[in-house]
Structures are given as C-alpha cells and as structure tokens.
PDB file of N, CA and C in Angstrom:
ATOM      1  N   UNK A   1     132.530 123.324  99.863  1.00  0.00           N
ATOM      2  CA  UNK A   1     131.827 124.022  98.809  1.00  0.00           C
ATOM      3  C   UNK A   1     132.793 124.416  97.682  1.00  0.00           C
ATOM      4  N   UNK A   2     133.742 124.388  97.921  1.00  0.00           N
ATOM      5  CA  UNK A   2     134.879 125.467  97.126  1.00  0.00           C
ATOM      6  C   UNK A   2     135.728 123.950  96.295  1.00  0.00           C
ATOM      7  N   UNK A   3     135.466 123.285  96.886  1.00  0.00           N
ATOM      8  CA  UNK A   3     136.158 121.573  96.568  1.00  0.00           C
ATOM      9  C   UNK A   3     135.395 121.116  95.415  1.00  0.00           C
ATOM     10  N   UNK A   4     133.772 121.864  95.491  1.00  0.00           N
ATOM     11  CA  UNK A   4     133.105 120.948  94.980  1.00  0.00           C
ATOM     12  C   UNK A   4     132.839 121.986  93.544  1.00  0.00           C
ATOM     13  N   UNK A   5     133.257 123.063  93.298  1.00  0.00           N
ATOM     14  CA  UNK A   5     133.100 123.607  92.556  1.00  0.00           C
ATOM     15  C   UNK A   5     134.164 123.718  91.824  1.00  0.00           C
ATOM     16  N   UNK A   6     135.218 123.442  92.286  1.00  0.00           N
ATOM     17  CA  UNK A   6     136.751 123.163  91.343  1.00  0.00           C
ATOM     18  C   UNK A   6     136.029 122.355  90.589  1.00  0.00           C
ATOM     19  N   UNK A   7     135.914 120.739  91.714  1.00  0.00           N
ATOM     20  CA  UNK A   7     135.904 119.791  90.354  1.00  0.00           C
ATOM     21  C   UNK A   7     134.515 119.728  89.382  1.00  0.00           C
ATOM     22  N   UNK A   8     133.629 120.978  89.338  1.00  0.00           N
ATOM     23  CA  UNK A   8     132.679 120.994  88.478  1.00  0.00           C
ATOM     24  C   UNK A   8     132.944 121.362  87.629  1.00  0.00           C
ATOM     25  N   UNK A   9     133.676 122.945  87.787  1.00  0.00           N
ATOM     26  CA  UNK A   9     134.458 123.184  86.584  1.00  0.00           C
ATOM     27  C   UNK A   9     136.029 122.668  86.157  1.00  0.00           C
ATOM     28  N   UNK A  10     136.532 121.328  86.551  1.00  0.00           N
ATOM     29  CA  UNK A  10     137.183 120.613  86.324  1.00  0.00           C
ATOM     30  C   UNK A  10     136.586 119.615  85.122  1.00  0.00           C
ATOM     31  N   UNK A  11     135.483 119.091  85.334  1.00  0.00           N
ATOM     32  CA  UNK A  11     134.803 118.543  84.400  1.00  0.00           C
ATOM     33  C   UNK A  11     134.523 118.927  82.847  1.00  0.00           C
ATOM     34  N   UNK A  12     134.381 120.555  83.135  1.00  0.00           N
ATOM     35  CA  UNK A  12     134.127 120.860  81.878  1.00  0.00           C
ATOM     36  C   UNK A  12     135.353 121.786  80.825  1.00  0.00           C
ATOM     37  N   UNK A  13     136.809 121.262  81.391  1.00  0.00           N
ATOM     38  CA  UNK A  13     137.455 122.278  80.621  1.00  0.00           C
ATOM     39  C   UNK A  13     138.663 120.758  80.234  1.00  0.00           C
ATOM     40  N   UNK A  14     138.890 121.798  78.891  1.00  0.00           N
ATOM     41  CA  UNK A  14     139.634 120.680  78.039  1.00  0.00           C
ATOM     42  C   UNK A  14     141.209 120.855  78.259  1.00  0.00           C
ATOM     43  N   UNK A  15     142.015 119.863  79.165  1.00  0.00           N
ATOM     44  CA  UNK A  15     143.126 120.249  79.697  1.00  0.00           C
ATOM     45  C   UNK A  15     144.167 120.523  78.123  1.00  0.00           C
ATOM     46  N   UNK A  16     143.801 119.712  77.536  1.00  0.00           N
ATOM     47  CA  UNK A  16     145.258 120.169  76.263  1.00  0.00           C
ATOM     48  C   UNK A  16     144.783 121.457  75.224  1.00  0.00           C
ATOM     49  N   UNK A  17     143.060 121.515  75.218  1.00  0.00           N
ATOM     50  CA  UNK A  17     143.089 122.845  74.706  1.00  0.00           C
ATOM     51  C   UNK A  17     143.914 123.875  75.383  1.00  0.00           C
ATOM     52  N   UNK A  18     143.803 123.971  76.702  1.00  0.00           N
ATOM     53  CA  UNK A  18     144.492 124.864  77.612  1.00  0.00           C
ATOM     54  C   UNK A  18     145.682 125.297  77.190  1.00  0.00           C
ATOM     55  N   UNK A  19     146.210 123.897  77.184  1.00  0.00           N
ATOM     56  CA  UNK A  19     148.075 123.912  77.395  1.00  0.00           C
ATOM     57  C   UNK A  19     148.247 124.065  75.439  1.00  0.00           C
ATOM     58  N   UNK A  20     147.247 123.827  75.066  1.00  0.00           N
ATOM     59  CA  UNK A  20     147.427 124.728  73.188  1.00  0.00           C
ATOM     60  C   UNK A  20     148.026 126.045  73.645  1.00  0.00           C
ATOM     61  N   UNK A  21     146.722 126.903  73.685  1.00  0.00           N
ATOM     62  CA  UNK A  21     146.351 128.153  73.886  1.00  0.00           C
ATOM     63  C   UNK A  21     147.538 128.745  74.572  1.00  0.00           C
ATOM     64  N   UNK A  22     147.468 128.389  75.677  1.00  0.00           N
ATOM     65  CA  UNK A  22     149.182 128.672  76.747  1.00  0.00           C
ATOM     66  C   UNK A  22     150.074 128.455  75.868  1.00  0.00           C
ATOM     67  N   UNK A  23     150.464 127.577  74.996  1.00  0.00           N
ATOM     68  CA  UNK A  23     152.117 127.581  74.665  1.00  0.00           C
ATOM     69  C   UNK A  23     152.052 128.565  73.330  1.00  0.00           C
ATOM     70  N   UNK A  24     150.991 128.629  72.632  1.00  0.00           N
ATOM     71  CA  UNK A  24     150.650 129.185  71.462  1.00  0.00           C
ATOM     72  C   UNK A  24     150.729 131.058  71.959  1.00  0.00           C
ATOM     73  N   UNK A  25     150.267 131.057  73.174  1.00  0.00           N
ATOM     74  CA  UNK A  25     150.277 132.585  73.577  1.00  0.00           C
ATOM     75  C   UNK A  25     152.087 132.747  73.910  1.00  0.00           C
ATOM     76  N   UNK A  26     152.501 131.793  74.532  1.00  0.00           N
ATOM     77  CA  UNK A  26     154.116 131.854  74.879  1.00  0.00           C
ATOM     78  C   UNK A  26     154.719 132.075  73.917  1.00  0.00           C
ATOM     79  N   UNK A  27     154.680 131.440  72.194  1.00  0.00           N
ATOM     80  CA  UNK A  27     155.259 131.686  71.866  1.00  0.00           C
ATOM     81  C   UNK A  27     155.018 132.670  70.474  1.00  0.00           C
ATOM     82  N   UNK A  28     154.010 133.649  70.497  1.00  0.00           N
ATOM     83  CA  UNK A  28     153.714 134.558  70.129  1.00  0.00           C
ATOM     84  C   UNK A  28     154.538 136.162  71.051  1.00  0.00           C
ATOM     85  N   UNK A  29     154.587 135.692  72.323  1.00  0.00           N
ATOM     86  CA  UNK A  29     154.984 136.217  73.808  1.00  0.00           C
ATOM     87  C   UNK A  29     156.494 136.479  72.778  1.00  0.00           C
ATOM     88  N   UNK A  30     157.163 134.930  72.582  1.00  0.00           N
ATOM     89  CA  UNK A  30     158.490 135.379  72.678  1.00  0.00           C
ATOM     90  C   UNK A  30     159.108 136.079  71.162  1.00  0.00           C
ATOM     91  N   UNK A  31     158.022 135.571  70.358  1.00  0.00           N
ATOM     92  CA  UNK A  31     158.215 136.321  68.846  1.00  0.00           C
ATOM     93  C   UNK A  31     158.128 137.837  69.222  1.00  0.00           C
ATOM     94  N   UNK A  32     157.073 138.485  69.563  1.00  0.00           N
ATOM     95  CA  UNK A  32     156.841 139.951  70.040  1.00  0.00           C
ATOM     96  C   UNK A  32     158.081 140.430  71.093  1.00  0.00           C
ATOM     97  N   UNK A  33     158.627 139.809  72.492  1.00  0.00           N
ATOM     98  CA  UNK A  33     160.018 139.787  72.597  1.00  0.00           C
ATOM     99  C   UNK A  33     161.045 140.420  71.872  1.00  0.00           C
ATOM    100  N   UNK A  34     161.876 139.805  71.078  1.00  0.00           N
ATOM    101  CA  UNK A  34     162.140 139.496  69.955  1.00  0.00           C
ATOM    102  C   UNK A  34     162.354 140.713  68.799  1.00  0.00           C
ATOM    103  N   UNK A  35     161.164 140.905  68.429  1.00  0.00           N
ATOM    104  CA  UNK A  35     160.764 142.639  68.033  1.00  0.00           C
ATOM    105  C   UNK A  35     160.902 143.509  68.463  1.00  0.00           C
ATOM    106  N   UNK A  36     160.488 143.624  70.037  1.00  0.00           N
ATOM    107  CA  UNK A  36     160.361 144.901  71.001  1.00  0.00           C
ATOM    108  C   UNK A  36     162.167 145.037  71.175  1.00  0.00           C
ATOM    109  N   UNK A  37     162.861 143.734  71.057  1.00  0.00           N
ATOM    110  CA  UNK A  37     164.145 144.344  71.040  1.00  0.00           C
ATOM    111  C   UNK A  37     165.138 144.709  70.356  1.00  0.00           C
ATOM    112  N   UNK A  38     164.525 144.326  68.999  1.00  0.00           N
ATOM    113  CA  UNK A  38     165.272 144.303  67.649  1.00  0.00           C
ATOM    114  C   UNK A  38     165.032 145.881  67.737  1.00  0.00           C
ATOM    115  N   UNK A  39     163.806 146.467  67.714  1.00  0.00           N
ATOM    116  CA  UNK A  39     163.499 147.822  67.391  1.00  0.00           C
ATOM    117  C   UNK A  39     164.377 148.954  68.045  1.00  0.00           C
ATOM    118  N   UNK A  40     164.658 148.577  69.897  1.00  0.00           N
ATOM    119  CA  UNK A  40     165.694 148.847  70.491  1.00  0.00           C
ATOM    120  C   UNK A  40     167.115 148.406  70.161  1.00  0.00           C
ATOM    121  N   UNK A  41     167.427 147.992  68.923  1.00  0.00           N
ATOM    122  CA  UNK A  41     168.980 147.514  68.686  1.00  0.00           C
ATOM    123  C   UNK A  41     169.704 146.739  69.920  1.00  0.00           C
ATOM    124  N   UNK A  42     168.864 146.075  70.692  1.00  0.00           N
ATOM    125  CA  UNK A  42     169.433 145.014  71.662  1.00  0.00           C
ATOM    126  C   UNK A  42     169.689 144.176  71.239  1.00  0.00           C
ATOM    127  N   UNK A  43     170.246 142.973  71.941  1.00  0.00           N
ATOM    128  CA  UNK A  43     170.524 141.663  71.734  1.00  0.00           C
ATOM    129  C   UNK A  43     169.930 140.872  72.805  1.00  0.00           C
ATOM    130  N   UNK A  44     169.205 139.711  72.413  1.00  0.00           N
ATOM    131  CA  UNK A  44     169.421 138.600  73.532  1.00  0.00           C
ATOM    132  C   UNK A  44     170.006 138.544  74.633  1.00  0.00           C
ATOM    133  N   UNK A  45     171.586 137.866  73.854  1.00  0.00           N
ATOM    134  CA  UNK A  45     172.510 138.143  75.175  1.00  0.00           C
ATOM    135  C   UNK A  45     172.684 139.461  76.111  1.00  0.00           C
ATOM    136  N   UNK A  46     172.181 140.124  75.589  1.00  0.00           N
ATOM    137  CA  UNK A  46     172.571 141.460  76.481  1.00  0.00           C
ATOM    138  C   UNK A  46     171.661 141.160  77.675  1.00  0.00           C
ATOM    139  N   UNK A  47     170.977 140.443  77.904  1.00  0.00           N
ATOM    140  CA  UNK A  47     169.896 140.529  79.069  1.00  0.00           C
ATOM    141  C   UNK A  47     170.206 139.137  80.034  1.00  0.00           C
ATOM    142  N   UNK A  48     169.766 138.920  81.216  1.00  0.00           N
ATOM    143  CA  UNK A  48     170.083 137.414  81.585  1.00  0.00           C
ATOM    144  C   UNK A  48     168.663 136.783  81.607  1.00  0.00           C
ATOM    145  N   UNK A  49     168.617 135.302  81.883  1.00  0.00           N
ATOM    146  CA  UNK A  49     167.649 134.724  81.755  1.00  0.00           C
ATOM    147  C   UNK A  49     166.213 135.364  82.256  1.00  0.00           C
ATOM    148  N   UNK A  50     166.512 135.428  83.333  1.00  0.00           N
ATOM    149  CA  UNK A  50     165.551 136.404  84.479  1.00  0.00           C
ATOM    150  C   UNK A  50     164.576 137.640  83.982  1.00  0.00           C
ATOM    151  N   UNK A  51     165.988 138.579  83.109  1.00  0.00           N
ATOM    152  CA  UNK A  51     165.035 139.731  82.652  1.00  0.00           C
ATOM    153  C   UNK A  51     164.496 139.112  81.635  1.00  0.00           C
ATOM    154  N   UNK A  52     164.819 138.250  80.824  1.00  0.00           N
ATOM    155  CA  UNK A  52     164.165 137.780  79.509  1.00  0.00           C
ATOM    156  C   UNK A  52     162.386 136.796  80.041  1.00  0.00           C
ATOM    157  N   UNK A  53     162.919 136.442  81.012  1.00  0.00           N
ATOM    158  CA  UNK A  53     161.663 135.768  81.184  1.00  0.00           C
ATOM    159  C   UNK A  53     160.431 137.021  81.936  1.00  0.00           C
ATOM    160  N   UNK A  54     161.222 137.996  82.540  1.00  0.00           N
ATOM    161  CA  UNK A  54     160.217 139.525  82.538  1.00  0.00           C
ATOM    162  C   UNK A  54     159.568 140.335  81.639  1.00  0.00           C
ATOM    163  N   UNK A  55     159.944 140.073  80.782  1.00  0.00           N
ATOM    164  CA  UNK A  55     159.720 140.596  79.428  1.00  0.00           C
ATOM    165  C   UNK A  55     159.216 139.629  78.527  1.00  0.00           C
ATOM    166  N   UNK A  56     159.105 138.649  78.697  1.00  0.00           N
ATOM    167  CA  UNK A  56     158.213 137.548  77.935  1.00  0.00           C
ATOM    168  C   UNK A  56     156.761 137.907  78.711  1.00  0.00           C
ATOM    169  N   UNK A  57     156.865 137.723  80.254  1.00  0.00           N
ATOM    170  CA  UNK A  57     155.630 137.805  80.510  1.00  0.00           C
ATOM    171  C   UNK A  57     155.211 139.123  80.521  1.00  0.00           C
ATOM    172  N   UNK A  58     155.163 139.918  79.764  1.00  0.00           N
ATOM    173  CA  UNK A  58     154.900 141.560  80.059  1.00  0.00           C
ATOM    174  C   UNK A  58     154.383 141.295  78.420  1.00  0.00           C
ATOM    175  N   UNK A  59     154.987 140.682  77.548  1.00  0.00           N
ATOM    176  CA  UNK A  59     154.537 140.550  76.271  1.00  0.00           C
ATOM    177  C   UNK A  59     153.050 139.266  76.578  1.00  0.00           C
ATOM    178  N   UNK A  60     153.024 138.416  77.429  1.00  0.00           N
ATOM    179  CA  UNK A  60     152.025 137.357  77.388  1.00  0.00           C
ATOM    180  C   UNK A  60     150.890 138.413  78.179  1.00  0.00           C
ATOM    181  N   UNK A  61     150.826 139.393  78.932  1.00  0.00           N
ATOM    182  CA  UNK A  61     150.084 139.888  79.593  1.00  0.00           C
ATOM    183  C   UNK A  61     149.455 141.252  78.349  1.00  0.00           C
ATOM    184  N   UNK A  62     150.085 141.511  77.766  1.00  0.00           N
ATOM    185  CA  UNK A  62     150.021 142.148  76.777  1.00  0.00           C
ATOM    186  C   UNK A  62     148.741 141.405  75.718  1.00  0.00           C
ATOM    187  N   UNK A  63     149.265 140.020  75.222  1.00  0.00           N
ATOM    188  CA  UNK A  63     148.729 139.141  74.402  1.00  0.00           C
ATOM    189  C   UNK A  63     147.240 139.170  75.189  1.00  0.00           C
ATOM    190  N   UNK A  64     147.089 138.471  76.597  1.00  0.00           N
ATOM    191  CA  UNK A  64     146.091 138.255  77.221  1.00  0.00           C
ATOM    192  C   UNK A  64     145.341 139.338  77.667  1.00  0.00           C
ATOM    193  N   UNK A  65     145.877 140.433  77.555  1.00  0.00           N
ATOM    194  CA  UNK A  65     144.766 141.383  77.581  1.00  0.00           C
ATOM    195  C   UNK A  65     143.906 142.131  76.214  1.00  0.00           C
ATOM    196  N   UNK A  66     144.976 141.390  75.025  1.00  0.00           N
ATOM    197  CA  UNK A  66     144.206 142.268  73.865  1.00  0.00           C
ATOM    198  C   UNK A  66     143.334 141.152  73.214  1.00  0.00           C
ATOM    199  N   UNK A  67     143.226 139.620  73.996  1.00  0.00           N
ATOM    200  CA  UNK A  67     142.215 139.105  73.303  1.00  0.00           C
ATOM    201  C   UNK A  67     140.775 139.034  74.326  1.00  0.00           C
ATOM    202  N   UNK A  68     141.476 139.609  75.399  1.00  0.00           N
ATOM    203  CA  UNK A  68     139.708 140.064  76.610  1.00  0.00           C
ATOM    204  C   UNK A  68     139.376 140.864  75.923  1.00  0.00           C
ATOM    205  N   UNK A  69     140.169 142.148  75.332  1.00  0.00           N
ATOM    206  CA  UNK A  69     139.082 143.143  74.861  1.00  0.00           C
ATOM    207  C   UNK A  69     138.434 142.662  73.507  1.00  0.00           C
ATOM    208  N   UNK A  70     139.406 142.010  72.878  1.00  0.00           N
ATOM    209  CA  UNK A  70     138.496 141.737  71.708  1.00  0.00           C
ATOM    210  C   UNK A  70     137.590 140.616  72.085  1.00  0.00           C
ATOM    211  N   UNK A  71     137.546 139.711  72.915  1.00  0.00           N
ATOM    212  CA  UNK A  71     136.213 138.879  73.365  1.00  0.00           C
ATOM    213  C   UNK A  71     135.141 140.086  73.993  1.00  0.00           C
ATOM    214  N   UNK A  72     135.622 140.612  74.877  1.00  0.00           N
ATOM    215  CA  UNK A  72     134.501 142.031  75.006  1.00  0.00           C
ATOM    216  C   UNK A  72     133.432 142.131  73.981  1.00  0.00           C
ATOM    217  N   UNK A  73     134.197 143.074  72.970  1.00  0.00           N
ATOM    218  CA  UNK A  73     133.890 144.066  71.694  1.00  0.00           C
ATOM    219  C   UNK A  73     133.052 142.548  70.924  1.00  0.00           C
ATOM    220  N   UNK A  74     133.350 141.851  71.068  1.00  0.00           N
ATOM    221  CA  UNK A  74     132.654 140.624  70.354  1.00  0.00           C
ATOM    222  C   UNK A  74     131.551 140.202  70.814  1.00  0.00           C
ATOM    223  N   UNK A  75     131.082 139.907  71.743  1.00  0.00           N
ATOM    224  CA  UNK A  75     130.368 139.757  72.589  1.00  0.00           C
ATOM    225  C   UNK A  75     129.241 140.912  72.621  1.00  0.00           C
ATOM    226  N   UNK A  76     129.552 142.153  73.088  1.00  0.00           N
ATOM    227  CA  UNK A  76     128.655 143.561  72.569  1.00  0.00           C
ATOM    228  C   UNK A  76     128.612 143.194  71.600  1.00  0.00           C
ATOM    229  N   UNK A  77     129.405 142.830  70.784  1.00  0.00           N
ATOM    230  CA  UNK A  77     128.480 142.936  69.374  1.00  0.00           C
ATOM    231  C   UNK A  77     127.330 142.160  68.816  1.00  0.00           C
ATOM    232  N   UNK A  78     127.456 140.947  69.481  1.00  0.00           N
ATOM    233  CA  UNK A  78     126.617 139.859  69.071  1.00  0.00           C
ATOM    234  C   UNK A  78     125.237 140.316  69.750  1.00  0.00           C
ATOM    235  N   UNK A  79     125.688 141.193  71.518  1.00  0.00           N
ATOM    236  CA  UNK A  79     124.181 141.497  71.079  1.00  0.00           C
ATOM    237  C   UNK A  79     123.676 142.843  71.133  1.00  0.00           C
ATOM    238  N   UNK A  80     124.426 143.527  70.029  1.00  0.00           N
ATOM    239  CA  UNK A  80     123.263 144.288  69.526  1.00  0.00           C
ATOM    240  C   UNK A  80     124.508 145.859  70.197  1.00  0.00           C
ATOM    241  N   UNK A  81     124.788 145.604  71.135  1.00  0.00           N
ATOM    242  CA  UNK A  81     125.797 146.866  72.453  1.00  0.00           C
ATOM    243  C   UNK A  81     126.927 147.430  70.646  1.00  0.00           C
ATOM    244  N   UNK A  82     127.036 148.610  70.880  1.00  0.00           N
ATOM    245  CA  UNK A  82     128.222 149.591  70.466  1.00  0.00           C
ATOM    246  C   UNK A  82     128.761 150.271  71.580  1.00  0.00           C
ATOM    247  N   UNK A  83     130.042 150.119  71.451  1.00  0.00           N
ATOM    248  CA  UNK A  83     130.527 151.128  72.489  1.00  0.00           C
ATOM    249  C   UNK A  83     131.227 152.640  71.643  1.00  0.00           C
ATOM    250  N   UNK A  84     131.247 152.028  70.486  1.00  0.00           N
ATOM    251  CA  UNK A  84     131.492 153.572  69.391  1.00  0.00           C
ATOM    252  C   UNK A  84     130.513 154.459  69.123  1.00  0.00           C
ATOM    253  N   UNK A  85     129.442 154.661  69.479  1.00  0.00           N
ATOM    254  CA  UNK A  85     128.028 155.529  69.064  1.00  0.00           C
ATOM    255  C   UNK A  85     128.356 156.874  69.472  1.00  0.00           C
TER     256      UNK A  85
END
C-alpha cells in the first residue's frame, strides 16, 4: 500500500522543479549565513566546515518555515479566513 502510494505521488511531482527550489532555498540559506555573521563581526574561517553547515541549515529551516506561513496566510486568504480580526 505504502509502495503504491510513493509511486502515485511520484508521478505527479516535477523532479528538477524540486532540486530548483532546494538549491535556490540553499543558497538564499547561505547568503542569510553570511549576514547573521557579518552582524556578529565573525569570519568564515573562524568556524569549521561542520558548524558552517549547522548554521546553513538553521538558516534553510528558517527559510522553510517562513514560506509555510506565508502559504498558510495565503491560502486563508483566498478563502475568505483572517486570522487578524
């Protein structure tokens, strides 16, 4: 059952839109990076690969949660829902 529902929704999703979206969020991820450490007067090098790639994904989880809420808020809106009233 679980086999057969992968490949249903296997059928309907566009593998390179995906891997857009993914590298496009990565490297928004590592621009915001980048910032969060400039603002702290860090450097790059000051960190090793490891923490840098912790902090990329803390910025991609960041990214991916502020476009759920705005698909949310979008969504209420289309029909008709305020959550500001």
């Amino acid at each position: 059952m679980l086999k057969e529902m992968s490949d249903f929704i296997a059928r309907f999703t566009y593998q390179p839109l995906q891997e857009a979206v993914k590298e496009r969020i990565r490297t928004q991820a590592i621009e915001n990076a980048k910032a969060r450490l400039a603002v702290h007067h860090q450097k790059l090098d000051d960190y090793t690969q490891e923490e840098l790639e912790i902090i990329i994904e803390d910025e991609e989880r960041k990214i991916i949660d502020g476009l759920k809420t705005k698909s949310l808020i979008a969504v209420l809106s289309l029909l008709g829902l305020n959550l500001f009233s």
